[in-house]
N, C-alpha and C. Protein backbone atom coordinates (compact mmCIF):
# COMPACT_ATOMS: atom_id res chain seq x y z
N UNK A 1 74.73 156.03 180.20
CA UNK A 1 75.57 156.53 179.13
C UNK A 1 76.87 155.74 179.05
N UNK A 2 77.26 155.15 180.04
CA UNK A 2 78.53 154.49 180.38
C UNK A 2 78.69 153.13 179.89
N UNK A 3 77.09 152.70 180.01
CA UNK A 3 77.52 150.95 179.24
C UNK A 3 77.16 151.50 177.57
N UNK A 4 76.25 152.10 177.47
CA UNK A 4 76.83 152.43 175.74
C UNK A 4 78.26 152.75 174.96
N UNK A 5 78.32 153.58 176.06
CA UNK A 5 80.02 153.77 175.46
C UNK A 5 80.91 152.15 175.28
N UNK A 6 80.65 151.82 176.66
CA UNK A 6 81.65 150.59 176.70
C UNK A 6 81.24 149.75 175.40
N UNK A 7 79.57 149.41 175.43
CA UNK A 7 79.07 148.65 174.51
C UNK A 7 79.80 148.33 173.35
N UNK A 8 79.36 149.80 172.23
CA UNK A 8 80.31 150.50 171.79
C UNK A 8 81.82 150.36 171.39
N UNK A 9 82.49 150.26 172.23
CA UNK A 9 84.34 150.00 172.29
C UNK A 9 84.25 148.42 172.49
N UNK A 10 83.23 147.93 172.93
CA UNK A 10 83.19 146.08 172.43
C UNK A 10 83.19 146.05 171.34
N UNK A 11 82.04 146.13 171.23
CA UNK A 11 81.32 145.97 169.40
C UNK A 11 82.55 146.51 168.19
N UNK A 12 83.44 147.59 168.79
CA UNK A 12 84.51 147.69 167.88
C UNK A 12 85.73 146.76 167.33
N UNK A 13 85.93 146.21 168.98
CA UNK A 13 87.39 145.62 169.16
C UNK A 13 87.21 144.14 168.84
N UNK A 14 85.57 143.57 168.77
CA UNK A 14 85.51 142.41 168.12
C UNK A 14 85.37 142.25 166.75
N UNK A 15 84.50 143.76 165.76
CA UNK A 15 83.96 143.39 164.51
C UNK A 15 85.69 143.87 163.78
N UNK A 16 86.37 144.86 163.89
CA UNK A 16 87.94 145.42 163.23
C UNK A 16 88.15 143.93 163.22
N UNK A 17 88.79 142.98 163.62
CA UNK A 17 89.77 142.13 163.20
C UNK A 17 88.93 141.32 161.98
N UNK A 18 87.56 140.85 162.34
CA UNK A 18 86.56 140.09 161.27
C UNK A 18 86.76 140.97 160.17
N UNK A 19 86.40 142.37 160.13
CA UNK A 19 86.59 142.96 158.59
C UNK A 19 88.21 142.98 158.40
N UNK A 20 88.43 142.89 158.84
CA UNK A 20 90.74 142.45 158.65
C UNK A 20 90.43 141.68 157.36
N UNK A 21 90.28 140.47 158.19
CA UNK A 21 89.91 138.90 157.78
C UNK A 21 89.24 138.63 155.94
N UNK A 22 88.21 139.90 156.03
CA UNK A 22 87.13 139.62 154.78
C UNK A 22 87.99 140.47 153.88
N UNK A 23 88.69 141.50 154.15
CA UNK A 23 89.44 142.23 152.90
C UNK A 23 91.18 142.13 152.38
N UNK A 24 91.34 142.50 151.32
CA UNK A 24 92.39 142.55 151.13
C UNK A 24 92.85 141.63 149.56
N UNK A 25 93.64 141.39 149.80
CA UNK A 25 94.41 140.73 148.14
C UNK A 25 94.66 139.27 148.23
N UNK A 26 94.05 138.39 147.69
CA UNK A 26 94.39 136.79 147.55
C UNK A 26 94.41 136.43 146.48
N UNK A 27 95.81 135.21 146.27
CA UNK A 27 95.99 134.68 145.27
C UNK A 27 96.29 133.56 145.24
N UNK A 28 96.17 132.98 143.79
CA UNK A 28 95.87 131.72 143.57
C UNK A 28 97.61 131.21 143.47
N UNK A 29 97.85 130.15 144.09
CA UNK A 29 98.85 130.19 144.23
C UNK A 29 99.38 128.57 143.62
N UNK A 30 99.85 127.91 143.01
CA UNK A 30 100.45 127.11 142.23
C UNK A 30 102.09 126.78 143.10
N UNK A 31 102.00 125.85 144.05
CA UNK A 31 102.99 125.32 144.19
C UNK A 31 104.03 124.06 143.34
N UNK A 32 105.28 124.55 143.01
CA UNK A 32 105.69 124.32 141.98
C UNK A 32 106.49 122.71 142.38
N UNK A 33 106.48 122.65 143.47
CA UNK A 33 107.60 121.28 143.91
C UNK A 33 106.27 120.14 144.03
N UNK A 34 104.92 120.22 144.47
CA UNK A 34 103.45 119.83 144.62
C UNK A 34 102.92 119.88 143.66
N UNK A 35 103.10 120.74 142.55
CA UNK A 35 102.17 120.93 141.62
C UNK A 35 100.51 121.33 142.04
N UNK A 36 100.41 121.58 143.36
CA UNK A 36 98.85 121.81 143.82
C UNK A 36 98.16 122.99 143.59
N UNK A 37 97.62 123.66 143.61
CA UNK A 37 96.89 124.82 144.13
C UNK A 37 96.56 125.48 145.65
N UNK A 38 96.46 126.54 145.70
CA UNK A 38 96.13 126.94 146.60
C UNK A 38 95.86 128.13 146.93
N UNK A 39 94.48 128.70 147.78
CA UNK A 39 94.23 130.39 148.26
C UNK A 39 95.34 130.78 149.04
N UNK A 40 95.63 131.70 148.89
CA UNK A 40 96.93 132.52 149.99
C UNK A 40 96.71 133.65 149.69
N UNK A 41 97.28 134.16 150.89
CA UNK A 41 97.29 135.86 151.19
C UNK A 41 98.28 136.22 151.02
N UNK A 42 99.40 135.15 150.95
CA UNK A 42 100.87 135.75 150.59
C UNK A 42 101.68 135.46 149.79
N UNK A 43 102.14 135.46 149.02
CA UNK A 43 103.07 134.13 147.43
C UNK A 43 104.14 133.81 148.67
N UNK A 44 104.25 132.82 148.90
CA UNK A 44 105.49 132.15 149.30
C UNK A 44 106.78 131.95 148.39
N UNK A 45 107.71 131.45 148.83
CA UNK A 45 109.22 131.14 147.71
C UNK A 45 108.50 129.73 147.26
N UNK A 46 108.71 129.47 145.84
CA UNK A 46 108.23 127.93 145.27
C UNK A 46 106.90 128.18 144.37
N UNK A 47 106.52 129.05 144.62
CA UNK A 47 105.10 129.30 144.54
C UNK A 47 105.04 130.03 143.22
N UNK A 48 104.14 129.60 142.17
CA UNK A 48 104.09 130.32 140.94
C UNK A 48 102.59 131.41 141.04
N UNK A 49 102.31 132.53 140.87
CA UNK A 49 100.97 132.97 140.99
C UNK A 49 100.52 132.72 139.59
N UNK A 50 98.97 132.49 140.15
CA UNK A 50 98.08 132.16 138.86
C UNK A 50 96.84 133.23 138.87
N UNK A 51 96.77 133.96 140.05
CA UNK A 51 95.43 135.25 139.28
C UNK A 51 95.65 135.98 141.06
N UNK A 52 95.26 136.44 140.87
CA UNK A 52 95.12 137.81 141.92
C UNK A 52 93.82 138.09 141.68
N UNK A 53 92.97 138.10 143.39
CA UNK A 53 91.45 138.29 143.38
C UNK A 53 91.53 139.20 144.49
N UNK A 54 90.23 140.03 144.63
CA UNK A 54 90.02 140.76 145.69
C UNK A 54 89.06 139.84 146.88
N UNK A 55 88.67 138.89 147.02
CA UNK A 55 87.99 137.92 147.99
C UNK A 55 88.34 136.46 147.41
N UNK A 56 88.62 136.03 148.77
CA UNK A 56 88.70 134.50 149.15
C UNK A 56 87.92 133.93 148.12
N UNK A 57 86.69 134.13 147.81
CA UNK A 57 85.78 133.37 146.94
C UNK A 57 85.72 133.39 145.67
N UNK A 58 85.91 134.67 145.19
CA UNK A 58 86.52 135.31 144.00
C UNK A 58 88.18 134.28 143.44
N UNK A 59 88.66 133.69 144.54
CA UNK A 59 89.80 133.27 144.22
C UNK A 59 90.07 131.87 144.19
N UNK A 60 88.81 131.47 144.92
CA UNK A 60 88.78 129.48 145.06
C UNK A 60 87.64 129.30 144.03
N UNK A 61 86.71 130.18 143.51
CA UNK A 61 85.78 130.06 142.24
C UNK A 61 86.88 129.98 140.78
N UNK A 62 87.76 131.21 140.75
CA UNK A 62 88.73 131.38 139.40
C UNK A 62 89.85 129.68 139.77
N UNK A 63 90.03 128.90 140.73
CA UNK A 63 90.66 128.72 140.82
C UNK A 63 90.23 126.85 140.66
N UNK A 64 89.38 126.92 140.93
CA UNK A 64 88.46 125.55 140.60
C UNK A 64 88.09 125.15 138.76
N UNK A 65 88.44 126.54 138.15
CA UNK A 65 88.22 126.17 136.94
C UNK A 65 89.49 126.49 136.52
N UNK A 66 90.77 126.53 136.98
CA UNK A 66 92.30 126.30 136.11
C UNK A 66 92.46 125.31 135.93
N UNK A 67 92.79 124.36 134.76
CA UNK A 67 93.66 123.47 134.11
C UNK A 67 94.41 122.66 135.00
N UNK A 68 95.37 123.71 135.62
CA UNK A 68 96.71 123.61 135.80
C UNK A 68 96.90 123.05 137.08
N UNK A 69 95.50 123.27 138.03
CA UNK A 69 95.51 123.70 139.36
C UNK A 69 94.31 121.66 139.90
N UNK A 70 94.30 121.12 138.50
CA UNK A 70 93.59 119.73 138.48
C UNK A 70 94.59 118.85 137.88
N UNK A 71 95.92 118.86 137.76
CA UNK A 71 96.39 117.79 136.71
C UNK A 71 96.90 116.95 137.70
């Protein structure tokens, strides 16, 4: 019963940070002194936002077809 439990409190303390990782708010981010693009989790100072996605992929897909984000 004892290595299940432990099992268990592994299997927790490794998969919590991976689902951290997969959720949350990313945006497309337009650095303005670079003119580049870029995914971020956070708008930095300099930084113009260009779309707000709910996944990483969702946000380098919208972000591969901006204009703005190829010149």
């Amino acid at each position: 019963m004892k290595k299940h439990i432990v099992a268990a409190v592994l299997i927790g303390a490794f998969a919590t940070p991976a689902l951290a990782l997969t959720s949350g708010v990313y945006y497309v981010g337009l650095d303005m002194t670079t003119h580049t693009c870029s995914v971020v989790t956070k708008m930095g100072p300099g930084m113009k936002m260009m779309g707000k996605y709910k996944s990483q992929k969702a946000a380098e897909k919208a972000m591969a077809g901006m204009k703005k984000c190829h010149a």
